[in-house]
Protein backbone atom coordinates (compact mmCIF):
# COMPACT_ATOMS: atom_id res chain seq x y z
CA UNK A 1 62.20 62.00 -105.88
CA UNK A 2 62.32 58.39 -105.33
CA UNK A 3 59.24 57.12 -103.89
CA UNK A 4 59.34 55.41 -100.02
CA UNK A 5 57.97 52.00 -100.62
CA UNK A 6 56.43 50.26 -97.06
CA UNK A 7 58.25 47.42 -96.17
CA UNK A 8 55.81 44.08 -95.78
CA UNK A 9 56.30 42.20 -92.50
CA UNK A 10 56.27 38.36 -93.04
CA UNK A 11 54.11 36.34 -90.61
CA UNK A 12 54.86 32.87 -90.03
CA UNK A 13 52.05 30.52 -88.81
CA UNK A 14 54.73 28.50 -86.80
CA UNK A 15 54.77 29.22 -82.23
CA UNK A 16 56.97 31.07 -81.18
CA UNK A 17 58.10 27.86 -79.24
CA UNK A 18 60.16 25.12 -80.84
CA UNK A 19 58.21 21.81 -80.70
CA UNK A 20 60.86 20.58 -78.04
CA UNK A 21 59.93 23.97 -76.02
CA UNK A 22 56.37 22.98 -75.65
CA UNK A 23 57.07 19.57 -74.57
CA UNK A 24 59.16 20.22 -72.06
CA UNK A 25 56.71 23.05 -70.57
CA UNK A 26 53.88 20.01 -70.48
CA UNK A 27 56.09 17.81 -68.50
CA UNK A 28 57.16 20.74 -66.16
CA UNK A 29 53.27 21.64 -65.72
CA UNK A 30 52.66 18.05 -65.20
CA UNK A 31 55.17 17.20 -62.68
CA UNK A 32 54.34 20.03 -60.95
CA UNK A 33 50.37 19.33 -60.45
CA UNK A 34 51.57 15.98 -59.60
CA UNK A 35 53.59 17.20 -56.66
CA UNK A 36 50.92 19.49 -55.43
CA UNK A 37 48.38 16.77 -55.35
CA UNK A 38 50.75 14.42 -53.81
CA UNK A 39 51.99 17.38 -51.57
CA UNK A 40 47.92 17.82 -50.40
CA UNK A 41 47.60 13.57 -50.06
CA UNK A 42 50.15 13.87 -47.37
CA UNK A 43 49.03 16.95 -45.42
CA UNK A 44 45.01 16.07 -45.35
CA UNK A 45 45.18 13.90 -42.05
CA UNK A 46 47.03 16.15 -40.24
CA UNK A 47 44.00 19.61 -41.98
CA UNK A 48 41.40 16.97 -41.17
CA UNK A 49 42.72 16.08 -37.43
CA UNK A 50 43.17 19.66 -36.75
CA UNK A 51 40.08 20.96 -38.38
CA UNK A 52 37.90 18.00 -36.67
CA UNK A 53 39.70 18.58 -33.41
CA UNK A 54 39.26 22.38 -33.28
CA UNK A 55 35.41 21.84 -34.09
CA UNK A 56 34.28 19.71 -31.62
CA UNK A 57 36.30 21.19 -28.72
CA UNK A 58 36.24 24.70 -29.41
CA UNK A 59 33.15 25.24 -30.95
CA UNK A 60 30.94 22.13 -29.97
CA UNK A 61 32.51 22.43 -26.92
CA UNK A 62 32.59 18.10 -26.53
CA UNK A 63 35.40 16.05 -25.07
CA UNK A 64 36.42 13.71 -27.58
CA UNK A 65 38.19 11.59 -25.14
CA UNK A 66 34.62 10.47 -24.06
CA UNK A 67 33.50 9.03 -26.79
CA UNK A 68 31.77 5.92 -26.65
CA UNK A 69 33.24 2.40 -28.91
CA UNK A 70 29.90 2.87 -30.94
CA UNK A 71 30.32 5.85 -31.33
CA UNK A 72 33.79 5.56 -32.81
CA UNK A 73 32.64 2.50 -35.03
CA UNK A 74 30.62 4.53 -37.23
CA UNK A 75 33.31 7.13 -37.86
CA UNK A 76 35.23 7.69 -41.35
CA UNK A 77 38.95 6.83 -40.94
CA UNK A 78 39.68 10.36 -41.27
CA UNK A 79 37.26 11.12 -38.35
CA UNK A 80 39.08 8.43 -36.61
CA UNK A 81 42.24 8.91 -36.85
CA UNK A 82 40.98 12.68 -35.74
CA UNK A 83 39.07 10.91 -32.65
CA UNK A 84 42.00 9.19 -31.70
CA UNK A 85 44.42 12.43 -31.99
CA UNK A 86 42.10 14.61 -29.41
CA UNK A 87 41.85 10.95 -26.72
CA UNK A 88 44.98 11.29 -26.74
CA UNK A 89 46.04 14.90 -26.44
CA UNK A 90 42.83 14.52 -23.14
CA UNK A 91 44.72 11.50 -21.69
CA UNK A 92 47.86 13.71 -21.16
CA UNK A 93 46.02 15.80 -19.13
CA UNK A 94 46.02 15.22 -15.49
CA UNK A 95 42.85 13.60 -14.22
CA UNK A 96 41.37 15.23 -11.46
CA UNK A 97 40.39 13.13 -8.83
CA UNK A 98 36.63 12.95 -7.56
CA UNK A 99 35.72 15.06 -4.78
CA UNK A 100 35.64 12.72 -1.41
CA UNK A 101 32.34 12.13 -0.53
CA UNK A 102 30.76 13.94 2.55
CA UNK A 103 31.34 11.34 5.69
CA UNK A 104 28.75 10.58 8.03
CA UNK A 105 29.71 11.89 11.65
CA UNK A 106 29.25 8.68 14.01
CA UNK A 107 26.58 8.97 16.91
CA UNK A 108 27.92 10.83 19.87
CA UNK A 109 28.68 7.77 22.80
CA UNK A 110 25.77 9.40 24.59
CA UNK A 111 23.38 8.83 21.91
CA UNK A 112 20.57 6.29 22.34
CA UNK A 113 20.48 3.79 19.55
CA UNK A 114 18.25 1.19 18.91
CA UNK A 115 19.20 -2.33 19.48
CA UNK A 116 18.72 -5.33 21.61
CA UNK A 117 19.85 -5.16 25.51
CA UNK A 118 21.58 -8.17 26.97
CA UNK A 119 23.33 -8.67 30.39
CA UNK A 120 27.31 -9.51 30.97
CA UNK A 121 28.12 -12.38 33.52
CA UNK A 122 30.24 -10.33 36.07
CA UNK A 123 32.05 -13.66 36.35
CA UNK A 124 33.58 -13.67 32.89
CA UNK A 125 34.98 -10.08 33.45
CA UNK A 126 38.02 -11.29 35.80
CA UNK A 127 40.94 -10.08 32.95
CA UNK A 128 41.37 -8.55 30.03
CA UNK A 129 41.22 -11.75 27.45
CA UNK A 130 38.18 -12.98 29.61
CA UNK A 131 36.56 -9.00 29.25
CA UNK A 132 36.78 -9.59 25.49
CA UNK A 133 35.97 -13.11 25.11
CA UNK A 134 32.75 -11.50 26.98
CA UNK A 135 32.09 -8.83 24.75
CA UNK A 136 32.27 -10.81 21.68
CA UNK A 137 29.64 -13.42 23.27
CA UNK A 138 27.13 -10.48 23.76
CA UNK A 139 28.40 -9.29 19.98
CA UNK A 140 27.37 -12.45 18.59
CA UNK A 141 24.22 -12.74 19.91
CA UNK A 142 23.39 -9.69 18.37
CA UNK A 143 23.78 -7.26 21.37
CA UNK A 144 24.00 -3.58 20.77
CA UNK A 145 23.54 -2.58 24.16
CA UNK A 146 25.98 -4.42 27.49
CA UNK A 147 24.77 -3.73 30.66
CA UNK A 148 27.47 -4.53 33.48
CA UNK A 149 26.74 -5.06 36.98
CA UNK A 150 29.29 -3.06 39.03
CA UNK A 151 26.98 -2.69 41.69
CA UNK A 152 24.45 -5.15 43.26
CA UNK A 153 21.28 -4.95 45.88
CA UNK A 154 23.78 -6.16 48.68
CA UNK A 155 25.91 -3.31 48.12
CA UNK A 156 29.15 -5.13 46.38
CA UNK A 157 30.17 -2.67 43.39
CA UNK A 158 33.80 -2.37 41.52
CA UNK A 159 37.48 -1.06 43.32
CA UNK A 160 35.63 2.31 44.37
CA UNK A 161 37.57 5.89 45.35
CA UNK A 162 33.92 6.96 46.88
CA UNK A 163 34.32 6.91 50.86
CA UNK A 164 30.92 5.88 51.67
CA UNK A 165 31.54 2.59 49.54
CA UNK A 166 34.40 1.77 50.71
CA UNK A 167 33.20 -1.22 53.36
CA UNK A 168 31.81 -2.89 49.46
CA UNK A 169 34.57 -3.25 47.51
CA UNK A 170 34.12 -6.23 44.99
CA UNK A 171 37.76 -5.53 43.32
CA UNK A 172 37.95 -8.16 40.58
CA UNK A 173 36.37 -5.53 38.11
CA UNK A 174 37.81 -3.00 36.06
CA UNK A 175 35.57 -0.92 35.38
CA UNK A 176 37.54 0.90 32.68
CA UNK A 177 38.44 -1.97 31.28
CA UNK A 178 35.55 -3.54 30.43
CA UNK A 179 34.12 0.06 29.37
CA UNK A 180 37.00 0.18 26.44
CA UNK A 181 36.88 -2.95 25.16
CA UNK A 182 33.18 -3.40 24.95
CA UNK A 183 33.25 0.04 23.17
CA UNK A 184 36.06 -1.54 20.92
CA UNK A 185 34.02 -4.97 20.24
CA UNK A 186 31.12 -2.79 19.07
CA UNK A 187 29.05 -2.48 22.03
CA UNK A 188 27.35 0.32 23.73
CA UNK A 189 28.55 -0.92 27.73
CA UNK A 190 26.18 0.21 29.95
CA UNK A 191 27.30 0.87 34.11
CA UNK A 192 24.68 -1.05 36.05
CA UNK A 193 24.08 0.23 39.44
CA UNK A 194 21.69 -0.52 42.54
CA UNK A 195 20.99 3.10 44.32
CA UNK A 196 18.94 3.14 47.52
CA UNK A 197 19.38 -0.94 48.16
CA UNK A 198 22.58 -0.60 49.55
CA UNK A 199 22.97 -1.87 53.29
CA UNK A 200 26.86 -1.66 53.20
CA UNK A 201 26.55 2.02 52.57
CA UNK A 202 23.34 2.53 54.88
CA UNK A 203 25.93 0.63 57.70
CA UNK A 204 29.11 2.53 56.18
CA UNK A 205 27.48 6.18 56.71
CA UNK A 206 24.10 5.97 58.73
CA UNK A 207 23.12 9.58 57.55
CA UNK A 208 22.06 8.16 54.47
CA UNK A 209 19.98 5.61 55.73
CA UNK A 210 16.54 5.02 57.48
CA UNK A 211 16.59 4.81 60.45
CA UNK A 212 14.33 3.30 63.29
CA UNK A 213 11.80 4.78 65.05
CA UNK A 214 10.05 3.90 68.58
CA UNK A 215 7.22 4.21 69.55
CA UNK A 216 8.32 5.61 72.32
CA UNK A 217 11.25 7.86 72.08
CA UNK A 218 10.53 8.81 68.35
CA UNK A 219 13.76 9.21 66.17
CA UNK A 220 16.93 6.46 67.37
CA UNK A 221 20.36 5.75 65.94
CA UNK A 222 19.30 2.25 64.82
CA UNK A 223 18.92 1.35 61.29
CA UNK A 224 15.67 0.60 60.21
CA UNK A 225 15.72 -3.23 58.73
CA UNK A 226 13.17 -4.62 55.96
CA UNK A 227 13.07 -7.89 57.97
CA UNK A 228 12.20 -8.43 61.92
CA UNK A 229 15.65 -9.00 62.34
CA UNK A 230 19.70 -9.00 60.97
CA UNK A 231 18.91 -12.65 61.78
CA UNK A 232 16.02 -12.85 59.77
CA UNK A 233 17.59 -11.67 56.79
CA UNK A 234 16.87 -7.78 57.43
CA UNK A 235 18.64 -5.37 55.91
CA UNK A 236 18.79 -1.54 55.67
CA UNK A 237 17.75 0.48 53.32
CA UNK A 238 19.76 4.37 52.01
CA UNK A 239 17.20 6.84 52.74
CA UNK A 240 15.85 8.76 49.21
CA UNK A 241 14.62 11.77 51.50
CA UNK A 242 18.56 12.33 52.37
CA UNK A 243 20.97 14.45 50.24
CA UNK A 244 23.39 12.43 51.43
CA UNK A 245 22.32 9.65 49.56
CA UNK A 246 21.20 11.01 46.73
CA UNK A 247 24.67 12.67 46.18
CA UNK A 248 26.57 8.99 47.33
CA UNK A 249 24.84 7.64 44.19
CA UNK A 250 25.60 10.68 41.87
CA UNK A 251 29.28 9.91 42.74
CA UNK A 252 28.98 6.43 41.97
CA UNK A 253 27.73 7.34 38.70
CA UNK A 254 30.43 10.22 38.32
CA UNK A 255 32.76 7.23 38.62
CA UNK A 256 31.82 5.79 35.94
CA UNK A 257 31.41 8.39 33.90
CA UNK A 258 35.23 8.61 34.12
CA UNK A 259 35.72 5.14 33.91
CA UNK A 260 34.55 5.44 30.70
CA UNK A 261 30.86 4.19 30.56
CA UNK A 262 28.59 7.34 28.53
CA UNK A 263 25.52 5.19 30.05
CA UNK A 264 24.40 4.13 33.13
CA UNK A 265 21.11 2.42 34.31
CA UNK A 266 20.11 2.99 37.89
CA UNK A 267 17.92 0.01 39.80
CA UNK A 268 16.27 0.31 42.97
CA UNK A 269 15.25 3.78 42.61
CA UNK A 270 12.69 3.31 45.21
CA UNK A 271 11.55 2.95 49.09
CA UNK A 272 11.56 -0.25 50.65
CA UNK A 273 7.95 -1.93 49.88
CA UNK A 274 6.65 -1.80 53.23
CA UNK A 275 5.32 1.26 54.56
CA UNK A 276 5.74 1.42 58.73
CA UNK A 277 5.55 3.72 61.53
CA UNK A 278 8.88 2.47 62.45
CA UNK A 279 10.31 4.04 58.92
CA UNK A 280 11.84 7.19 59.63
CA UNK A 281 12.76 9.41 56.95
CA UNK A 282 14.11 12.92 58.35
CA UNK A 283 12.95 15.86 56.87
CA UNK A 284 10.63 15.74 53.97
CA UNK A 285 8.73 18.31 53.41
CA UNK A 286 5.67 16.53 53.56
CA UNK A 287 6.41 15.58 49.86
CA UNK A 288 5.05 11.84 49.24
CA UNK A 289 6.62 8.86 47.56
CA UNK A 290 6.84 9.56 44.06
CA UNK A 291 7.63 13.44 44.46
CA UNK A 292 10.54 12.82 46.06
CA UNK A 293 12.11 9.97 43.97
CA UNK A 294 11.15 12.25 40.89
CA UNK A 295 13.47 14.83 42.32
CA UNK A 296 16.14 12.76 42.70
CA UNK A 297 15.73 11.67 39.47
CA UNK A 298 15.38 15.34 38.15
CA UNK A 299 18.89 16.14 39.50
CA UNK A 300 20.62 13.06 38.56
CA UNK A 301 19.60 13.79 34.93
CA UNK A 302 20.20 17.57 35.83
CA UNK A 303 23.50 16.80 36.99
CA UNK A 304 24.65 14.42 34.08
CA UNK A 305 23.37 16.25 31.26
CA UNK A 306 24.73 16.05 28.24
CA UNK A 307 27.92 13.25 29.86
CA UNK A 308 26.32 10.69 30.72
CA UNK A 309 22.94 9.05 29.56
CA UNK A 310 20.79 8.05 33.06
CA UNK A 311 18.44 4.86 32.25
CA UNK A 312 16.34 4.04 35.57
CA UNK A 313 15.51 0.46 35.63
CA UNK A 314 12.06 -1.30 36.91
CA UNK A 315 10.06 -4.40 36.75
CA UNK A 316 6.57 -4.58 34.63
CA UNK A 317 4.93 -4.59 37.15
CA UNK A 318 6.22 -1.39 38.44
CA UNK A 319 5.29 0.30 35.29
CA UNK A 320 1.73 -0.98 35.32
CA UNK A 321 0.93 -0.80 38.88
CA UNK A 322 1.01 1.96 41.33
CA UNK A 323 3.06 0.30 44.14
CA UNK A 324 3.92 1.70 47.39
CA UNK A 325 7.39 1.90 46.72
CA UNK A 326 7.50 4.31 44.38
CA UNK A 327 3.72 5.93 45.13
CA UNK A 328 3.03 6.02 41.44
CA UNK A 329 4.02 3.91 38.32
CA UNK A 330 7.39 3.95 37.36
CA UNK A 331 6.49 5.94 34.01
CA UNK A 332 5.09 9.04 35.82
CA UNK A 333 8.08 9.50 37.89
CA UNK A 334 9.46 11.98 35.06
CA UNK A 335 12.51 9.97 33.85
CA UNK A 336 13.25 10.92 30.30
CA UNK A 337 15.03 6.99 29.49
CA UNK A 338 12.90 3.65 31.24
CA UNK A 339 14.33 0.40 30.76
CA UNK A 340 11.94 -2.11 31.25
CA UNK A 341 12.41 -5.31 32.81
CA UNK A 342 9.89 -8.12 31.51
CA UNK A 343 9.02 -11.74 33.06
CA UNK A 344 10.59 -14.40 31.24
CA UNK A 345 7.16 -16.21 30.33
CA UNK A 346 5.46 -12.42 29.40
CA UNK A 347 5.00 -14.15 26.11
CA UNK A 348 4.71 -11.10 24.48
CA UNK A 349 4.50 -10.73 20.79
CA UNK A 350 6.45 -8.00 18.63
CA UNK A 351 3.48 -6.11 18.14
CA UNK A 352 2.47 -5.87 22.02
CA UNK A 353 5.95 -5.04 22.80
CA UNK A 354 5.53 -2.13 20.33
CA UNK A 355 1.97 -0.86 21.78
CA UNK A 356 2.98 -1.74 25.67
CA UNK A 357 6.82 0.64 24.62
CA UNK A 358 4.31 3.18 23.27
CA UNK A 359 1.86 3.30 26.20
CA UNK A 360 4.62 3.89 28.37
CA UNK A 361 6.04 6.37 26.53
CA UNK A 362 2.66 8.02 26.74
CA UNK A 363 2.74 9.00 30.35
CA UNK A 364 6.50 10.82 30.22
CA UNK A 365 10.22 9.28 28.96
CA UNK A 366 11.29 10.04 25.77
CA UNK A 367 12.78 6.76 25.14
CA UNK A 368 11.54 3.05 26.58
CA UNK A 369 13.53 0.15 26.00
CA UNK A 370 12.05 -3.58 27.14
CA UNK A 371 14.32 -5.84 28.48
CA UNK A 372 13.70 -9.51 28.41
C-alpha cells in the first residue's frame, strides 16, 4: 500500500498586502487624522465657550456680563471670546428697572416748620399779579413764614360773611387769593387777626363789648371807651368774659380756615390796660385776668384742632412782665404756639435769642417763634 506522504505548505515572507496596498492605507490613515484634528480646531471655541459659560453661571453661579475691563484684559482669547459669548447672551435679557425709591411725604400745611417770619404790606395785595409780586419779595428775602394782616386794632379785616363784622369791611383783599398763591410761591401764609381790639364789632353788636358802668346806677348800655372820650380818641373794647365774643373771633378764624390759610396768629388777646371801676364785664365767675383769657385760648385751640394751627401774638414785654392786661405773662397763659414780637433795637444776639426762645418755652408752649 502506497504510503500517504504530508504535503509541505510554502510560506512566503512577502505581506499579504501589495506594496501599493500599504501605501494607499497610510494616506487614508493620514488624511483621516488630519480631518479629525482639523475637525476638533474648528469646534474648540464653540466646547470652550460652552464649557466656560456653563461653569461660571451654573456652577460659580457669576454673571459674566459684569465683568470688569481688567478683568477681561487678563483673559486667554479663548476665555474671551467665552466672556464675550455669556455679555452677550445677559444683554438680551430684559433689564429690570431699579425699584423707585421710597418718597418722602411733605409736611402736613398745619405743620410748624422752622424758618424766618416776615410781614406782607396789605398794600401790595390789591390783585392777583401784585399778590405774587408780594410773595416772591417775602421769598427772596428768605421768608418761610407770611403773615397777612386781614384784620387790624381798628377793626378793618377782609370782604367778611360774619354778621358781627360786617360795619368793617376792608374789601380790597382776597383772602383766598393771597392764601393760594403764597402757598404756590413757597410760603407758609399766615391769617393775621386782632381779637378783642375791635371797636367796629364792640359798636356792631354791643353784647360783645364792655360796657360802662356808673357809679350810680351800676350796669348801662354805654360802651365803655379806653380814652375820656370818642373825642379823645376812645375807643371800645370786645369783652373776653363774653361768649359772644369769643365765638365772633372763632368765626373769623373759621373764615379763614376756609379761605385757605392752615395758620392763623391771633393779636390782642387781652383786656384793655387800664383796670377801672367803670369796666364792666358781665358775668365772670369771679375768675381773674389770665384765667379767663387762658380759656378762651383753650377753646380756640380746642376748637381748631388738628385744621388750623392758632399762634397768639404778644410784645416782649408781655412775655417778661406780668401786665395787667393779661394778669400774668403771656407764656403762662397755656398757649401751645407764642409768637414773639421783639423791639427793633433788642440787639439781641443768636445765642440770646436761643436761651430767651427756650426760657419761654419753659413756662408752657410747645413752640416759640421771635419775631423781629
Amino acid at each position: 500500500m502506497a504510503k500517504n506522504k504530508r504535503r509541505k505548505v510554502k510560506h512566503y515572507r512577502r505581506s499579504f498586502y501589495s506594496r501599493g496596498m500599504q501605501v494607499r492605507r497610510a494616506v487614508g490613515i493620514g488624511v483621516l487624522v488630519v480631518v479629525v484634528l482639523a475637525a476638533a480646531w474648528l469646534a474648540a471655541p464653540y466646547v470652550l465657550d460652552w464649557a466656560t459659560h456653563t461653569w461660571y453661571t451654573v456652577v460659580r453661579d457669576r454673571d459674566l456680563s459684569a465683568s470688569s475691563p481688567a478683568v477681561s484684559e487678563s483673559l486667554t482669547g479663548e476665555q474671551q471670546a467665552a466672556s464675550d459669548a455669556a455679555s452677550s447672551v445677559a444683554q438680551s435679557q430684559p433689564e429690570q428697572e431699579p425699584a423707585p425709591e421710597p418718597e418722602t411725604p411733605a409736611a402736613a400745611p398745619t405743620a410748624v416748620v422752622e424758618g424766618p417770619w416776615a410781614s406782607a404790606e396789605l398794600s401790595a395785595l390789591t390783585d392777583e399779579a401784585s399778590i405774587r409780586a408780594e410773595a416772591r419779595r417775602l421769598a427772596d428775602q428768605g421768608a418761610v413764614y407770611a403773615l397777612v394782616p386781614l384784620k387790624d386794632s381798628q377793626g378793618a379785616l377782609y370782604a367778611t360773611s360774619v354778621p358781627a363784622a360786617a360795619s368793617g369791611i376792608h374789601g380790597s383783599v382776597d383772602g383766598a387769593a393771597v392764601a393760594r398763591i403764597f402757598q404756590q410761591e413757597g410760603l407758609v401764609p399766615v391769617a393775621q387777626l386782632e381779637a378783642f381790639r375791635d371797636p367796629l364789632a364792640a359798636r356792631a353788636d354791643r353784647s360783645m363789648a364792655i360796657r360802662y358802668r356808673s357809679p350810680d346806677s351800676g350796669a348801662t348800655d354805654y360802651l365803655w371807651l379806653d380814652a375820656a372820650s370818642a373825642e379823645a380818641g376812645g375807643k371800645p373794647w370786645l369783652n373776653p368774659y363774653a361768649d359772644a365774643a369769643v365765638r365772633y373771633v372763632a368765626a373769623l378764624l373759621e373764615e379763614t380756615r376756609q379761605m385757605g390759610f392752615a395758620h392763623a396768629a391771633l393779636q390782642g388777646v387781652q383786656f384793655p390796660g387800664q383796670v377801672s371801676s367803670k369796666q364792666e364785664f358781665g358775668v365772670t365767675g369771679a375768675r381773674p385776668r389770665d384765667e379767663q383769657l387762658a380759656a378762651d385760648i383753650a377753646a380756640w385751640q380746642t376748637q381748631f384742632e388738628g385744621s388750623l394751627t392758632l399762634w397768639l401774638s404778644y410784645p416782649l414785654s408781655s412775655c417778661t412782665d406780668s401786665p395787667s392786661s393779661l394778669g400774668a405773662p403771656a407764656a403762662q397763659l397755656g398757649m401751645r404756639r407764642l409768637l414773639v414780637r421783639l423791639p427793633a433795637d433788642s440787639g439781641l444776639d443768636p445765642q440770646a435769642r436761643a436761651e430767651l426762645a427756650d426760657s419761654l418755652a419753659a413756662q408752657g408752649p410747645e413752640h416759640v417763634m421771635l419775631l423781629g
